[in-house]
PDB file of N, CA and C in Angstrom:
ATOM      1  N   UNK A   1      83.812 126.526  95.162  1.00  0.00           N
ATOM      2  CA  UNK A   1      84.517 125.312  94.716  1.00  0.00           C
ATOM      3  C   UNK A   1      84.055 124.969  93.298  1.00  0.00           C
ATOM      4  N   UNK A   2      85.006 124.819  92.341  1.00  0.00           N
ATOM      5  CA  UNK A   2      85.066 124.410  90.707  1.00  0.00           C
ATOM      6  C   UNK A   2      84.972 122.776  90.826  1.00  0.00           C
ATOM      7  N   UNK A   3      84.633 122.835  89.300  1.00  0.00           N
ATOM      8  CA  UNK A   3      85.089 121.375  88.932  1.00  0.00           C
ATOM      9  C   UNK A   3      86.029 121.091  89.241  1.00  0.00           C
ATOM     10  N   UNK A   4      87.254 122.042  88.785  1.00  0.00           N
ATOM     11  CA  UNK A   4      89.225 122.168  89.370  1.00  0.00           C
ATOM     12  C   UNK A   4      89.341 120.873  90.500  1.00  0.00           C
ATOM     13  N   UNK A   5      88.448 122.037  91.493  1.00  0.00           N
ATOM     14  CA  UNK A   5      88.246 121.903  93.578  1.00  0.00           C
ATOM     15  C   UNK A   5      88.390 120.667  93.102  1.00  0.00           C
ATOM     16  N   UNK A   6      86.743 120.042  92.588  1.00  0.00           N
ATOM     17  CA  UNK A   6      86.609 118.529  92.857  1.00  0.00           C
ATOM     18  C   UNK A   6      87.561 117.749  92.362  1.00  0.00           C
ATOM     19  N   UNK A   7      87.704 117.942  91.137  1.00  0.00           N
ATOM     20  CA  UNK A   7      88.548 117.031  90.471  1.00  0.00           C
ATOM     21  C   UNK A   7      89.918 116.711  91.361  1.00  0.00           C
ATOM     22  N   UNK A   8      90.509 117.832  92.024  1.00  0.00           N
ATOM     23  CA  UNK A   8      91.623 117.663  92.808  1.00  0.00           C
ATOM     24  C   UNK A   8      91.457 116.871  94.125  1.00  0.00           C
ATOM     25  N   UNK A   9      90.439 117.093  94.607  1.00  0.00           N
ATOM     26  CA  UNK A   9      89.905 116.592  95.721  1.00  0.00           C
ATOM     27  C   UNK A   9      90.292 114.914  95.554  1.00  0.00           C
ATOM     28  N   UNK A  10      89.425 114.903  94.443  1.00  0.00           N
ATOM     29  CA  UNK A  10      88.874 113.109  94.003  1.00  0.00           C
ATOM     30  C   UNK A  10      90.337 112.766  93.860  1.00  0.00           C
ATOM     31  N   UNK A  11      91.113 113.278  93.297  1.00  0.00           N
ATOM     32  CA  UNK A  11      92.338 112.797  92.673  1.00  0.00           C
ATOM     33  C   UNK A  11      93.296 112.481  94.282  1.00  0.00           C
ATOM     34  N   UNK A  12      93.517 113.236  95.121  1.00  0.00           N
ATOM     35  CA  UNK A  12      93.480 112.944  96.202  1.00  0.00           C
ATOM     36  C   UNK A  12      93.480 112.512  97.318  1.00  0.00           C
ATOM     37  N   UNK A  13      92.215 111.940  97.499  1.00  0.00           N
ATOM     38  CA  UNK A  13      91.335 110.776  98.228  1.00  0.00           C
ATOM     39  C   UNK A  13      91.834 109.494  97.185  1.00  0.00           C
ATOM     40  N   UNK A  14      92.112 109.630  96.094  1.00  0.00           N
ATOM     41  CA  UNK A  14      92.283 108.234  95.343  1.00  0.00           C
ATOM     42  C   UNK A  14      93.243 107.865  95.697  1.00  0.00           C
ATOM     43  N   UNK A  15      94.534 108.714  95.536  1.00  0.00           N
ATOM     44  CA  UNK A  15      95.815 108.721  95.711  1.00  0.00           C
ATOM     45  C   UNK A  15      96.030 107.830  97.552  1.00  0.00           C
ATOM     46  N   UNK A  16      95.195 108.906  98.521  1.00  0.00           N
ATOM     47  CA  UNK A  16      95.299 108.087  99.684  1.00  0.00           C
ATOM     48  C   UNK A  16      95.012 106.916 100.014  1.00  0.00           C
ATOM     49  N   UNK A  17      93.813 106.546  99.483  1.00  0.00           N
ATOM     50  CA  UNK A  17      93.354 105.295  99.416  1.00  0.00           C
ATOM     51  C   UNK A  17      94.500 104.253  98.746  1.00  0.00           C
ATOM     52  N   UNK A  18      95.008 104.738  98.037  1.00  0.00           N
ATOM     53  CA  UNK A  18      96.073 103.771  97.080  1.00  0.00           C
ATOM     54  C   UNK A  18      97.370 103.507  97.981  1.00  0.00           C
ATOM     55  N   UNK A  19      97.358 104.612  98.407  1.00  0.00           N
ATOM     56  CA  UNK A  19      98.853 104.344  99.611  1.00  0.00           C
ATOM     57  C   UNK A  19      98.139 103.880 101.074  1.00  0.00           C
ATOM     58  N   UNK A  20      97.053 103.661 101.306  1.00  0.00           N
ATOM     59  CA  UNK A  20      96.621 103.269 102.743  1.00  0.00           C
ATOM     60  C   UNK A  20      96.382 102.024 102.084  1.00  0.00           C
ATOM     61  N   UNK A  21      96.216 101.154 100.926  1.00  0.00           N
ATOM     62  CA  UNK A  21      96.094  99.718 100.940  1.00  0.00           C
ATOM     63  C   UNK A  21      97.210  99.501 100.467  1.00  0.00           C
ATOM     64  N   UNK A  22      98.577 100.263 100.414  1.00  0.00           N
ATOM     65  CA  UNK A  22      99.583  99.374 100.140  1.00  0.00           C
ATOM     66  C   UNK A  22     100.409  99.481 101.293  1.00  0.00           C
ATOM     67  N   UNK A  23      99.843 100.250 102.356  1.00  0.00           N
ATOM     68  CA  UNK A  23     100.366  99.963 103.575  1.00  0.00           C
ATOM     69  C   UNK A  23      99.510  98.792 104.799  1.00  0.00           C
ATOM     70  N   UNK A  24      98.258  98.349 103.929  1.00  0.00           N
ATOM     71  CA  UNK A  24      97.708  97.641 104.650  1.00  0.00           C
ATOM     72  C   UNK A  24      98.337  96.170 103.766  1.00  0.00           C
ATOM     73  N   UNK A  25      98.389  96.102 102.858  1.00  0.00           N
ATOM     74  CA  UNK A  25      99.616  94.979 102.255  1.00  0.00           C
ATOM     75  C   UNK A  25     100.538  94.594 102.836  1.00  0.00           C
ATOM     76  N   UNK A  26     101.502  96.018 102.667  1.00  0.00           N
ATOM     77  CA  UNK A  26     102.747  95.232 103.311  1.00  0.00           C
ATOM     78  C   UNK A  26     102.709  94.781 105.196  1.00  0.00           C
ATOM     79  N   UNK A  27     101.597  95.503 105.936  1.00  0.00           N
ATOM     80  CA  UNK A  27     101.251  95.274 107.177  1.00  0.00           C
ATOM     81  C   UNK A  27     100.652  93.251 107.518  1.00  0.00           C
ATOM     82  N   UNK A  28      99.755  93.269 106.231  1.00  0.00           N
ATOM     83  CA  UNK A  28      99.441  91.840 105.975  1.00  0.00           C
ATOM     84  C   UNK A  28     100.780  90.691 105.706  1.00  0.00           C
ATOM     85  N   UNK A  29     101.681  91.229 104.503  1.00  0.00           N
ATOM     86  CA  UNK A  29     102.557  90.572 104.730  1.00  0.00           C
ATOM     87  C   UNK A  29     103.819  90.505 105.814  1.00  0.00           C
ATOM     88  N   UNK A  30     103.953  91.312 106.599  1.00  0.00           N
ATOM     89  CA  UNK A  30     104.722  91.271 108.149  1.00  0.00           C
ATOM     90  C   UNK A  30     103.675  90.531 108.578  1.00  0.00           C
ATOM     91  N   UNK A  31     102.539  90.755 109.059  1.00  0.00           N
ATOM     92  CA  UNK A  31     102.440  89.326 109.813  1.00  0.00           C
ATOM     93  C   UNK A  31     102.138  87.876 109.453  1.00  0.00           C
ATOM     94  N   UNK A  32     102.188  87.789 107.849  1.00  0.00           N
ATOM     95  CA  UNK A  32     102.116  86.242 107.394  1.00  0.00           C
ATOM     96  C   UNK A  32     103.722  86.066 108.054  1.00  0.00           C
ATOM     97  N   UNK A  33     104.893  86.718 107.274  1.00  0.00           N
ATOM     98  CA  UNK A  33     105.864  86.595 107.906  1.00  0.00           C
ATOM     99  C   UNK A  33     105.903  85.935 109.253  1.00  0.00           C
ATOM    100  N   UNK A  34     105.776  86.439 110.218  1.00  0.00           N
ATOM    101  CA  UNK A  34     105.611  87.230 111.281  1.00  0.00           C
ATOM    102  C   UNK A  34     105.468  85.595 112.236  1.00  0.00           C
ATOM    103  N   UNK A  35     103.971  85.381 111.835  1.00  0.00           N
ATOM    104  CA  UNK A  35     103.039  83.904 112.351  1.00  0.00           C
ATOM    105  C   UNK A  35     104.553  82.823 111.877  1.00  0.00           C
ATOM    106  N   UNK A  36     104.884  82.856 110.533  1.00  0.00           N
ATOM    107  CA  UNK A  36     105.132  81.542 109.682  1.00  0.00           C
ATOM    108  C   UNK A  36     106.480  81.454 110.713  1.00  0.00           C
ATOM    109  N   UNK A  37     107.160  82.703 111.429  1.00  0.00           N
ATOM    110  CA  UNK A  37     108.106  82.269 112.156  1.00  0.00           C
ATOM    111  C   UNK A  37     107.985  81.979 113.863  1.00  0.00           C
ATOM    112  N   UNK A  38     106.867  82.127 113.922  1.00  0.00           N
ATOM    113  CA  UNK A  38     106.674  81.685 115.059  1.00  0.00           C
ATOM    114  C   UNK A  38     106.362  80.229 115.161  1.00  0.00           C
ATOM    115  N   UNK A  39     105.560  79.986 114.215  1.00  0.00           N
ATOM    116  CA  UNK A  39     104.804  78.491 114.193  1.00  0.00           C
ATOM    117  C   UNK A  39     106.062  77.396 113.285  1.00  0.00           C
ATOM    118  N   UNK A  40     107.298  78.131 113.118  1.00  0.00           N
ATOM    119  CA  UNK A  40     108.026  77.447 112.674  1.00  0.00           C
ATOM    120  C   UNK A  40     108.249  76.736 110.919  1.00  0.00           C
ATOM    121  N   UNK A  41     107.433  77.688 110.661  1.00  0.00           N
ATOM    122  CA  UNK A  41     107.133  76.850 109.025  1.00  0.00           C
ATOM    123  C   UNK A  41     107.957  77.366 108.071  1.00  0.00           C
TER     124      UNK A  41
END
């Protein structure tokens, strides 16, 4: 494994991380949604 390896690696893992908190976003906003219509607000 090269610098290449890592560098691709890192690039990667960043990338996932970036799409697993913008799916934990929009998951956060469904349930603000979610509550605000239950509780009527």
């Amino acid at each position: 494994m090269d610098n290449n390896d890592v560098n691709n690696a890192n690039l990667e893992n960043t990338n996932m991380k970036e799409a697993i908190a913008a799916e934990i976003t929009k998951t956060k906003v469904f349930i603000d949604n979610f509550e605000a219509n239950v509780n009527g607000v």
